[in-house]
Protein backbone atom coordinates (compact mmCIF):
# COMPACT_ATOMS: atom_id res chain seq x y z
CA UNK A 1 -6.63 1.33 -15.44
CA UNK A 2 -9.57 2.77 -18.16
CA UNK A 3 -7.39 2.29 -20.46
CA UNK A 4 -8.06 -1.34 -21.65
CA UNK A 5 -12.27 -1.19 -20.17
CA UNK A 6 -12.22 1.68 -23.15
CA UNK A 7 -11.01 -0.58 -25.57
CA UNK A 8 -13.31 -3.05 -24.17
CA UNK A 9 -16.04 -0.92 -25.14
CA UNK A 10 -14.66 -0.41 -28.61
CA UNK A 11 -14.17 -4.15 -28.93
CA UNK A 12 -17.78 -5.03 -28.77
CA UNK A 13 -18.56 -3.09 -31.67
CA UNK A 14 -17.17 -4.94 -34.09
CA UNK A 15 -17.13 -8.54 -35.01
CA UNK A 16 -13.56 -9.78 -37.04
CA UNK A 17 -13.73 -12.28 -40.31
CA UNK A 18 -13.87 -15.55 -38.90
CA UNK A 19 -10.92 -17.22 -40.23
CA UNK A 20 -11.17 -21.27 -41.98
CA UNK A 21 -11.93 -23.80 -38.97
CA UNK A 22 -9.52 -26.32 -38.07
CA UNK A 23 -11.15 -28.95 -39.77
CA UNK A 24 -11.59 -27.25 -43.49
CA UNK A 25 -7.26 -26.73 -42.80
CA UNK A 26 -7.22 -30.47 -42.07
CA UNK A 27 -9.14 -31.41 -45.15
CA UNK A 28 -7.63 -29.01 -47.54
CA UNK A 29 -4.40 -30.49 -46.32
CA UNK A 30 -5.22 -34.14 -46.89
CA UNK A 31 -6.70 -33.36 -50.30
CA UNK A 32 -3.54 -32.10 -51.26
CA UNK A 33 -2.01 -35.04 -50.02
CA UNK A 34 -4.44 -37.31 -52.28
CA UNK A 35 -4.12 -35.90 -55.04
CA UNK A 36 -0.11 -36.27 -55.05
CA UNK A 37 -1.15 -39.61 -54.83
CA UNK A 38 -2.95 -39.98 -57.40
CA UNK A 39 -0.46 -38.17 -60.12
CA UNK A 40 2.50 -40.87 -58.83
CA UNK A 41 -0.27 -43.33 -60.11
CA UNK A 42 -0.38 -41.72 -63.58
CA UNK A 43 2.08 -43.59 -65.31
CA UNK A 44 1.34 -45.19 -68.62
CA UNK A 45 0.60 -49.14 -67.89
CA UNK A 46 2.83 -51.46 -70.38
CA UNK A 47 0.90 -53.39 -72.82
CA UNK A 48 0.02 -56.73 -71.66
CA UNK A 49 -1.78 -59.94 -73.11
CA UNK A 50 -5.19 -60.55 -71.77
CA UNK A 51 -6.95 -63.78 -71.08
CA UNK A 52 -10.59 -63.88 -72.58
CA UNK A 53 -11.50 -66.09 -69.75
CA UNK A 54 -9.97 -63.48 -67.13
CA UNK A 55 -12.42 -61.09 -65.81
CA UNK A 56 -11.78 -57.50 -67.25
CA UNK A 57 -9.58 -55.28 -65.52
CA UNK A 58 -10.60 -51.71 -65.07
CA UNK A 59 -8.87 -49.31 -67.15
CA UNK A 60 -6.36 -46.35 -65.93
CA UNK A 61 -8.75 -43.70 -65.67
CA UNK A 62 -11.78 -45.70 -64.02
CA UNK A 63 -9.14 -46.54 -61.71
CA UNK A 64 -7.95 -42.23 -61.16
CA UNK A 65 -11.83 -41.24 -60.79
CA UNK A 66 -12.17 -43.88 -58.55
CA UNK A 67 -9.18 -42.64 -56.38
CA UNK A 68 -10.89 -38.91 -56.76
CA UNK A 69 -13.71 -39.92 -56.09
CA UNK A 70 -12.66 -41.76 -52.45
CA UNK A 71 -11.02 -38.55 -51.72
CA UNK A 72 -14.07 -36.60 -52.14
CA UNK A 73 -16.01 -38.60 -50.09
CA UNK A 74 -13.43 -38.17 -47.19
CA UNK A 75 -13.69 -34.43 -47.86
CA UNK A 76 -17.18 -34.55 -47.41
CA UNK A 77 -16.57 -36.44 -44.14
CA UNK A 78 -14.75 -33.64 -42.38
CA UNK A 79 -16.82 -31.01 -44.14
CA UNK A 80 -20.05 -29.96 -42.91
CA UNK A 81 -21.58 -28.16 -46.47
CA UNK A 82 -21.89 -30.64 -49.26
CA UNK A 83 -18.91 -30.60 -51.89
CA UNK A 84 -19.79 -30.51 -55.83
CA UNK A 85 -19.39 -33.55 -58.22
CA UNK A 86 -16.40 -33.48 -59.98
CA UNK A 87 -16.85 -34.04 -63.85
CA UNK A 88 -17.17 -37.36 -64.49
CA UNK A 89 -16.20 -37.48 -68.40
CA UNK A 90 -13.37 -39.74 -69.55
CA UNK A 91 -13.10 -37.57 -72.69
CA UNK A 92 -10.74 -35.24 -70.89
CA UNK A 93 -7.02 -36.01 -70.61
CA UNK A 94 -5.99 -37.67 -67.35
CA UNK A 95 -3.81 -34.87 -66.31
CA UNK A 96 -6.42 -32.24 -66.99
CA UNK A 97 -8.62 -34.45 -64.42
CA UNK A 98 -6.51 -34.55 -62.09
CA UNK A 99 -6.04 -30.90 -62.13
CA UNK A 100 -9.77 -30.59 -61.09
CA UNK A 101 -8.86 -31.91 -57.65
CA UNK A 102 -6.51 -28.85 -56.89
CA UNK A 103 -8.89 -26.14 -56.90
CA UNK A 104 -11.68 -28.38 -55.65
CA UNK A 105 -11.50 -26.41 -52.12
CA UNK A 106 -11.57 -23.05 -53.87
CA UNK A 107 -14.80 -24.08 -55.78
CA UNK A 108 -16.50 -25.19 -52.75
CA UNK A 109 -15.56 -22.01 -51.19
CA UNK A 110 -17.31 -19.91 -53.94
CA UNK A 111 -20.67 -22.41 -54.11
CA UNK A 112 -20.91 -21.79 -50.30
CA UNK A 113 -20.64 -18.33 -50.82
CA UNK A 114 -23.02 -18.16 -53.54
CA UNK A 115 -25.51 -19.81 -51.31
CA UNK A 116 -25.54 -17.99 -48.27
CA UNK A 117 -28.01 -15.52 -47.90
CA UNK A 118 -27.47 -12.27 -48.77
CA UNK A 119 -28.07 -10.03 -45.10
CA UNK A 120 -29.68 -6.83 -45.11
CA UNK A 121 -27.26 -3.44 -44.67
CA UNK A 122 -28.93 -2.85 -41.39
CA UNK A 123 -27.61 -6.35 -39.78
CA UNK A 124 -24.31 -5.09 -41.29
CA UNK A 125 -24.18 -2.08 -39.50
CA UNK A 126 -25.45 -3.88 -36.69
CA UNK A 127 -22.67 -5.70 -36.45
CA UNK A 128 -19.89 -3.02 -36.58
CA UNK A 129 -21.70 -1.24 -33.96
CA UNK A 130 -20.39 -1.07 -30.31
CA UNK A 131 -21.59 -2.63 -26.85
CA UNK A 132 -23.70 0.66 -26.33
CA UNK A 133 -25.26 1.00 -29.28
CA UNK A 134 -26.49 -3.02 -29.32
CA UNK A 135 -27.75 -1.89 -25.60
CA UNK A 136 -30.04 0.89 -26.58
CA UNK A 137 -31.02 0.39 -30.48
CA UNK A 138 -33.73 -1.83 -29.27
CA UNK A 139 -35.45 0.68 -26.98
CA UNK A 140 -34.17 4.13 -29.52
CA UNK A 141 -34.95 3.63 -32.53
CA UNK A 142 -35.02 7.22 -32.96
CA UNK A 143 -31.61 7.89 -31.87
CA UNK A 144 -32.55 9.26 -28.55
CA UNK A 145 -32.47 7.01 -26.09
CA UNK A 146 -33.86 8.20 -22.15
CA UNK A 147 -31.19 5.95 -20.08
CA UNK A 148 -32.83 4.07 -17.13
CA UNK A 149 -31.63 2.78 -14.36
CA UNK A 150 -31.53 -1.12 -15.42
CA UNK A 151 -29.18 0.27 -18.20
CA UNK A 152 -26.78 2.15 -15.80
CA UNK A 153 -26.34 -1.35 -13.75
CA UNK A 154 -25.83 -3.25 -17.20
CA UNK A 155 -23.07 -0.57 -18.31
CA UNK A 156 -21.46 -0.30 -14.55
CA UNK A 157 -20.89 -4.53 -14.89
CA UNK A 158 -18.16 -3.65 -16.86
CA UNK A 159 -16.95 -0.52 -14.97
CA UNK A 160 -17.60 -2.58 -11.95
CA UNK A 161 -14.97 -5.58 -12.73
CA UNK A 162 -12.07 -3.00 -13.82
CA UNK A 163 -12.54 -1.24 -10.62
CA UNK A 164 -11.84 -4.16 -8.49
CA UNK A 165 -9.29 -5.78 -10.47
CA UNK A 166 -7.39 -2.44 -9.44
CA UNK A 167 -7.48 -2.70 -6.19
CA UNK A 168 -9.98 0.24 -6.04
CA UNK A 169 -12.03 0.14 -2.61
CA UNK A 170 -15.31 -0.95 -2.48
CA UNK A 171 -16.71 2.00 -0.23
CA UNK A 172 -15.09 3.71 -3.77
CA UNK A 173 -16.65 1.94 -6.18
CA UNK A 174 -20.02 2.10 -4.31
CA UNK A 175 -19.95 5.46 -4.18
CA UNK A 176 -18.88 5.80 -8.12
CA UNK A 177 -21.62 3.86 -9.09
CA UNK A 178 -24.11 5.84 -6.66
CA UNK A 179 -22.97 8.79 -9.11
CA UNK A 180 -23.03 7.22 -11.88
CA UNK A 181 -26.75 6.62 -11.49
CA UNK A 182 -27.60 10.18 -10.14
CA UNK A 183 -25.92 11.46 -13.29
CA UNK A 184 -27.40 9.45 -16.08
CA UNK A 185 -30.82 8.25 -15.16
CA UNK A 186 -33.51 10.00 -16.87
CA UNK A 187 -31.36 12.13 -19.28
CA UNK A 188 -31.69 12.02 -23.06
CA UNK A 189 -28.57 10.50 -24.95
CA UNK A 190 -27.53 10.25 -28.68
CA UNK A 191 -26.86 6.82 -29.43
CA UNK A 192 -23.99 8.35 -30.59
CA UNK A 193 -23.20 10.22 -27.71
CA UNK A 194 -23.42 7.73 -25.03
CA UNK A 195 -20.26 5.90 -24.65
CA UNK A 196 -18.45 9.73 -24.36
CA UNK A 197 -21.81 10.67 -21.40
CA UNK A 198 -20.83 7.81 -19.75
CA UNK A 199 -16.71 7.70 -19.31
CA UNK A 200 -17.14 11.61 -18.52
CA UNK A 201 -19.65 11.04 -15.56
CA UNK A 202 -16.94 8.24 -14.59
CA UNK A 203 -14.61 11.18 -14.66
CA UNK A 204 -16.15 13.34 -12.78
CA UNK A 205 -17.25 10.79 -10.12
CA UNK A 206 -13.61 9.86 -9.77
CA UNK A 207 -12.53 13.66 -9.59
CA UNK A 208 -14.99 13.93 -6.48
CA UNK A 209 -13.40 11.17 -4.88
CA UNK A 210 -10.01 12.44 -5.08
CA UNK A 211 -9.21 15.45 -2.09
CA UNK A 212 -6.85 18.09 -3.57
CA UNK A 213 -4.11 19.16 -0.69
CA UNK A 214 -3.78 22.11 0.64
CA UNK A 215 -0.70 24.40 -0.17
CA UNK A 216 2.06 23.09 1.64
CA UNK A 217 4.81 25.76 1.16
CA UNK A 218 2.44 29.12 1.55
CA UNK A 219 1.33 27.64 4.57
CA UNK A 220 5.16 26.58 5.95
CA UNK A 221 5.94 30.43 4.63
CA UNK A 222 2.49 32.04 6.22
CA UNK A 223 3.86 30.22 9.99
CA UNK A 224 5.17 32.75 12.58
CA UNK A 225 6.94 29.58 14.75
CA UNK A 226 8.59 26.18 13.00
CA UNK A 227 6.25 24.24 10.93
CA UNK A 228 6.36 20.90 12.53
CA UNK A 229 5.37 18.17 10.24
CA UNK A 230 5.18 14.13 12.05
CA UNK A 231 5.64 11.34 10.00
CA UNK A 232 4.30 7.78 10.53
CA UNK A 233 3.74 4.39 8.66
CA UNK A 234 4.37 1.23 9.17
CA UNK A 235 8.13 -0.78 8.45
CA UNK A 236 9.80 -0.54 5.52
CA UNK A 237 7.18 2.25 3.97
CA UNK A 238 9.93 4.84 2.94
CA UNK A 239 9.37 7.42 5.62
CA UNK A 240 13.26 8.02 6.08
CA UNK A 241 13.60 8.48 2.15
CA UNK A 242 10.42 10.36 1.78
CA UNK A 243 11.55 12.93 4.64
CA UNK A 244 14.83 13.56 2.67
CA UNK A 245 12.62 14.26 -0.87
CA UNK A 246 10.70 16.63 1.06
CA UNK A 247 13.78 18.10 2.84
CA UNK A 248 15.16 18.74 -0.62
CA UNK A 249 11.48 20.09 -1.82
CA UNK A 250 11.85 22.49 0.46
CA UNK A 251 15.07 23.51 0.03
CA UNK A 252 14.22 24.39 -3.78
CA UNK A 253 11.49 26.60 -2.48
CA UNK A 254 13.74 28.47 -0.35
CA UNK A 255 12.14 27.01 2.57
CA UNK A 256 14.82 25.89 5.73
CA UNK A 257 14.57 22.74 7.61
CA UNK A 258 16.01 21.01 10.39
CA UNK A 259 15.36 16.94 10.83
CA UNK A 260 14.76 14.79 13.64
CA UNK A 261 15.96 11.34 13.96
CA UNK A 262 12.66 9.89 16.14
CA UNK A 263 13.56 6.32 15.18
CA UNK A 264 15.50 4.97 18.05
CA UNK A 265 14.50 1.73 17.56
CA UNK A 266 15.27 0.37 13.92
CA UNK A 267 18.87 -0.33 13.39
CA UNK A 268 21.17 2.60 10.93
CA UNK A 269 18.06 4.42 10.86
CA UNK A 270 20.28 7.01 12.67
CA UNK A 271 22.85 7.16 10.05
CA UNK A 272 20.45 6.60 7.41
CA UNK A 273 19.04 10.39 8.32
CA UNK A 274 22.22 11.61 8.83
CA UNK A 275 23.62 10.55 5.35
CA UNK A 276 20.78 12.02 4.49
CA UNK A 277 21.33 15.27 6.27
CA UNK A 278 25.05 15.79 4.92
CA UNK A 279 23.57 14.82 1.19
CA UNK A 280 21.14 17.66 1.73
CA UNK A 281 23.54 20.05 4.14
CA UNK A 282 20.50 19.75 6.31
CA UNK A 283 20.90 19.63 9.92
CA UNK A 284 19.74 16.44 11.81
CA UNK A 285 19.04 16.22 15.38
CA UNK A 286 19.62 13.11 16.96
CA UNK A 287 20.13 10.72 20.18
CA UNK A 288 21.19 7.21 20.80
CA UNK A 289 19.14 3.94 20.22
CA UNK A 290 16.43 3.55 22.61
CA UNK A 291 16.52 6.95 23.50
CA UNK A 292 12.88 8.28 23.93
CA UNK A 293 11.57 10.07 20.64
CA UNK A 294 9.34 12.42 21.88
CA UNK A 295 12.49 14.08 23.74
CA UNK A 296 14.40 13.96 19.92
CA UNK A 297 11.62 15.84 18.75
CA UNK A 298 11.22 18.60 21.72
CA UNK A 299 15.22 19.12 20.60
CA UNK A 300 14.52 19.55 16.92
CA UNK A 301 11.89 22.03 17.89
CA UNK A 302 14.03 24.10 20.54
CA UNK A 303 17.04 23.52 17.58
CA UNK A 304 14.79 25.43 14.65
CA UNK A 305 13.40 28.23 17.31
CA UNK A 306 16.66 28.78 18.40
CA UNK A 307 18.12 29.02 14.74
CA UNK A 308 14.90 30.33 12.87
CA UNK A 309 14.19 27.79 10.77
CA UNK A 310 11.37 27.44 9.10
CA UNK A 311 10.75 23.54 9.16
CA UNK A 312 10.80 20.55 11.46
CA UNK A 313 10.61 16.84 9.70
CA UNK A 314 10.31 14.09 12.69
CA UNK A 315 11.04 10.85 11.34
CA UNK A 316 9.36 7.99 13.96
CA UNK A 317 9.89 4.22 14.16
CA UNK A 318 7.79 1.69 11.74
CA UNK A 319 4.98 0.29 13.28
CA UNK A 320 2.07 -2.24 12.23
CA UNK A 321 -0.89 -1.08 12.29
CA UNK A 322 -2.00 -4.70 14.03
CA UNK A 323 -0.32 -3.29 16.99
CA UNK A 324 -2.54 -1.49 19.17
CA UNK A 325 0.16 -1.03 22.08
CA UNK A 326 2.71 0.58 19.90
CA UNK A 327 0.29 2.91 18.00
CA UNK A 328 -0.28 4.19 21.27
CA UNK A 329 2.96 5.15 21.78
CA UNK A 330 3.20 7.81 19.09
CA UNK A 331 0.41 9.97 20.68
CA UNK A 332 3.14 11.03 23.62
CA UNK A 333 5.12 12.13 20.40
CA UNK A 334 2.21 14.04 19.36
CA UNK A 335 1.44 15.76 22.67
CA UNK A 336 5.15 16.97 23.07
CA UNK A 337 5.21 18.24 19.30
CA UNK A 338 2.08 19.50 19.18
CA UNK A 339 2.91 19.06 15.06
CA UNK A 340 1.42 21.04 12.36
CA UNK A 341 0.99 18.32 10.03
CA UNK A 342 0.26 14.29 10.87
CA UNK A 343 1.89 12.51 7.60
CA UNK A 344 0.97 9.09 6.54
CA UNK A 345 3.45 7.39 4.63
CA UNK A 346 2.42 4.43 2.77
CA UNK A 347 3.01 2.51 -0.47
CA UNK A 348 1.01 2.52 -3.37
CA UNK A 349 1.57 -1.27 -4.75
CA UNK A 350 0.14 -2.65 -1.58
CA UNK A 351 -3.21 -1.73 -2.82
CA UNK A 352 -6.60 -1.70 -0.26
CA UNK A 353 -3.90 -3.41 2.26
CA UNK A 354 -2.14 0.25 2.43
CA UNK A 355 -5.93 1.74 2.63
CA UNK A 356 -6.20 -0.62 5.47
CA UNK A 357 -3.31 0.68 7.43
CA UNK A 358 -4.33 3.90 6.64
CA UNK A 359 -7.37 3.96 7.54
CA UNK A 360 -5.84 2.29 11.34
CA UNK A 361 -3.67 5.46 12.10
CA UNK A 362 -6.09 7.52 11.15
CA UNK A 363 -8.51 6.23 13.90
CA UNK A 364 -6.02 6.17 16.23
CA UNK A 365 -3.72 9.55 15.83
CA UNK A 366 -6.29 11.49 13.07
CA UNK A 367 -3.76 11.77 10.53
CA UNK A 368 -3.77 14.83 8.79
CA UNK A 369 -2.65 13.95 5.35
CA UNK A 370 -0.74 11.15 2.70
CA UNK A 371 2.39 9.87 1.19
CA UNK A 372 2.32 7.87 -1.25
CA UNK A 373 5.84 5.71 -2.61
CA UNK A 374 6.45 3.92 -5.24
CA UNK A 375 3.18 5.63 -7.44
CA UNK A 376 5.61 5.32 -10.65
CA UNK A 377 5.32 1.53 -10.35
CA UNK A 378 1.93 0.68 -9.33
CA UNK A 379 0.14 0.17 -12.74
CA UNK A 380 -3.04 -0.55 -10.97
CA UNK A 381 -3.27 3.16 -9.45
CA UNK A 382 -6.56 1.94 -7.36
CA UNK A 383 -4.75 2.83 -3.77
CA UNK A 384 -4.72 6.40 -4.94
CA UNK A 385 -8.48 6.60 -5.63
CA UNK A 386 -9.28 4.49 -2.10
CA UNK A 387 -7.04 5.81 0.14
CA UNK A 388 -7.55 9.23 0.16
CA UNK A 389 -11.75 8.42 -0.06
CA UNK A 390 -11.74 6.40 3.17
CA UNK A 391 -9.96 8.44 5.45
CA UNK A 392 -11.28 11.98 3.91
CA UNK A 393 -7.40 13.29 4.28
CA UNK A 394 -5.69 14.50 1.04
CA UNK A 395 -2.70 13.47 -0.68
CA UNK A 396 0.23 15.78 -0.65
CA UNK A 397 2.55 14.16 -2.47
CA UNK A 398 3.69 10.69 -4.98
CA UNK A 399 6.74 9.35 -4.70
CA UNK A 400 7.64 8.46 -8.24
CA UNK A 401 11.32 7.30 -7.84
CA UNK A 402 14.92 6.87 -5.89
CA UNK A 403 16.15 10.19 -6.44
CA UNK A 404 15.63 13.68 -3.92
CA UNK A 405 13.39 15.08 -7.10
CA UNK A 406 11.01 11.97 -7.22
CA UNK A 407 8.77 13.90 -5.37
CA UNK A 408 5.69 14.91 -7.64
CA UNK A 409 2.57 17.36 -5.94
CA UNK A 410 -0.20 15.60 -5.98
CA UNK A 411 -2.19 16.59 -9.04
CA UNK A 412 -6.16 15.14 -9.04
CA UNK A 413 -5.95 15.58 -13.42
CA UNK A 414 -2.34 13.29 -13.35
CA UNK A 415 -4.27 10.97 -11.92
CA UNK A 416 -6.88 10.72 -14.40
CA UNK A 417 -3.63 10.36 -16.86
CA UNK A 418 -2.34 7.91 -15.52
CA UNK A 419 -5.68 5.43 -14.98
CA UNK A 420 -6.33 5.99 -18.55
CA UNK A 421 -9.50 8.72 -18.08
CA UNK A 422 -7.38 11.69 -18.91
């Protein structure tokens, strides 16, 4: 995300060497042109008999430094500075005047140069320098420069625009730039030193924002009953999938699970689990469609209690969060689990619509934590910094592919890696 607003900063340093304008192409071209031309032309006339009472023909080369001349007058035309003379002596040979039209651009080139004025080293320097610097050499001429808080709002323009094009909350960037301003007004910078204050008081900021999870397994291991942990999302979130990462997750941490097939509703999400559970050798409890999913969990429960196993995963059906009615439904779920853990399953590329959803659950069953899918192909990365901000519940975990291992711990200092601040 930071990635290309740092090179944005970089970029205003420094200004590139304007390259020849369309029209001094145009004219160099059609100059060329001429002057071919002109050397077909050459070609010594045959001797003929002339008429005293004729009027007098123009000779060969009053006729070539006319067709020069033409040609520089066209060049002047397109061409803004005013071109030098050519030499205008007939003692020369014709080819050697003709030659003079060739480098005629190059000579031009060099008299323009030689006029311009020479700038001082300071508007040199000035002009290599970088969006910061050109913000505060007016007011530091020192070096030092006491940041105020009209500069903060010029400098969080910029940080302002990349944080929305990424889908980053606006509660979040509020609050970023609320820091931002609490950090750097009224400090002392180096000129020098102020494009580094600034991206790590973004860091920061951002760190603050993110919640760092609690330890999932020591508290699964630290449980005297079955940790019971309830999924929800809406359809199509990877809550099925995501259950079977975890499943194997656990099962690397010597941790033992059972699952529950709560999604009577969607059709093969049955066997989907189960395929699932014989993948895994994990045990799935399950019932037939339209059963009642609060009773598939209570059988889960008594199923691990019976068996001493550690863990319960409870997958439930998709629902949208538009749906009031059905939201509703999941808290007899709740009340019959009684679950450790409320999950939140959600994907990452739907950006502040995923916050949005979020955000809905959460007011209606107080979610208790986050799932994020598909992290390893949202290039924005904003959900991560919103979601997690707006609801106050941490992230446990990113789904970052299709396989049972694609199923990465949240880390707040990844993050930062992967939005380009790390």
């Amino acid at each position: 995300m930071f990635e290309s607003l740092k090179k944005k900063f970089s970029g205003w340093f420094g200004k590139k060497e304007e390259e020849p304008s369309k029209k001094e192409k145009k004219a160099k071209k059609e100059s060329k042109k001429e002057v071919k031309k002109v050397e077909k032309k050459a070609k010594p006339a045959k001797t003929q008999k002339f008429n005293k009472n004729e009027p007098k023909k123009k000779t060969l080369k009053e006729e070539i430094h006319e067709e020069i001349e033409i040609v520089e007058d066209e060049i002047e035309q397109e061409r803004l500075p005013e071109a030098p003379e050519l030499p205008k002596s007939t003692e020369k040979p014709i080819r050697q005047q003709i030659a003079i039209k060739e480098p005629l651009e190059q000579e031009i080139t060099q008299e323009e140069k030689k006029e311009e004025p020479i700038k001082p080293q300071e508007e040199e320097q000035e002009e290599k320098q970088g969006f910061f610097s050109k913000l505060f050499k007016k007011i530091a001429p020192s070096g030092t420069v006491t940041l105020e808080q009209k500069h903060v709002d010029e400098i969080f323009s910029e940080i302002e625009i990349t944080l929305l094009e990424n889908n980053v909350a606006l509660e979040v960037v509020d609050k970023i730039k609320a820091d931002l301003i609490k950090d750097l007004v009224g400090i002392e910078v180096k000129k020098d030193k102020i494009e580094q204050t600034i991206l790590e008081s973004l860091k920061n900021s951002i760190l603050s924002v993110l919640i760092e999870p609690p330890n999932l397994i020591e508290n699964i291991k630290s449980s005297t009953s079955p940790y019971v942990i309830l999924f929800f999302g809406i359809n199509g979130s990877g809550k099925t999938t995501s259950i079977a990462k975890l499943a194997s997750f656990l099962q690397k941490n010597k941790i033992s699970c059972v699952l529950a097939a709560g999604d009577t509703f969607r059709a093969a999400s049955i066997e989907q689990l189960q395929k699932h559970g014989e993948r895994l050798n994990v045990k799935v409890i399950s019932s037939q469609y339209g059963a009642d999913p609060a009773s598939v969990a209570f059988d889960a429960i008594k199923y691990a209690e019976k068996n001493k196993i550690q863990t319960v995963l409870i997958d439930t059906a998709g629902r949208m969060y538009t749906k009031a009615n059905l939201l509703k439904e999941m808290e007899k779920i709740i009340k019959i689990s009684k679950p450790n853990l409320k999950i939140f399953v959600g994907e990452s590329i739907t950006g502040n619509d995923m916050v949005t959803q979020c955000q809905t659950f959460n007011e209606t069953i107080a979610i208790d934590g986050i799932v994020l899918t598909k992290s390893d192909i949202d290039e924005k990365g904003g959900a991560i910094l919103s979601v997690s901000y707006v609801t106050k519940k941490p992230i446990y975990y990113l789904g970052t592919g299709q396989n049972y291992e694609d199923l990465e711990t949240f880390n707040s200092k990844k993050v930062l890696e992967k939005i380009g601040l790390g």
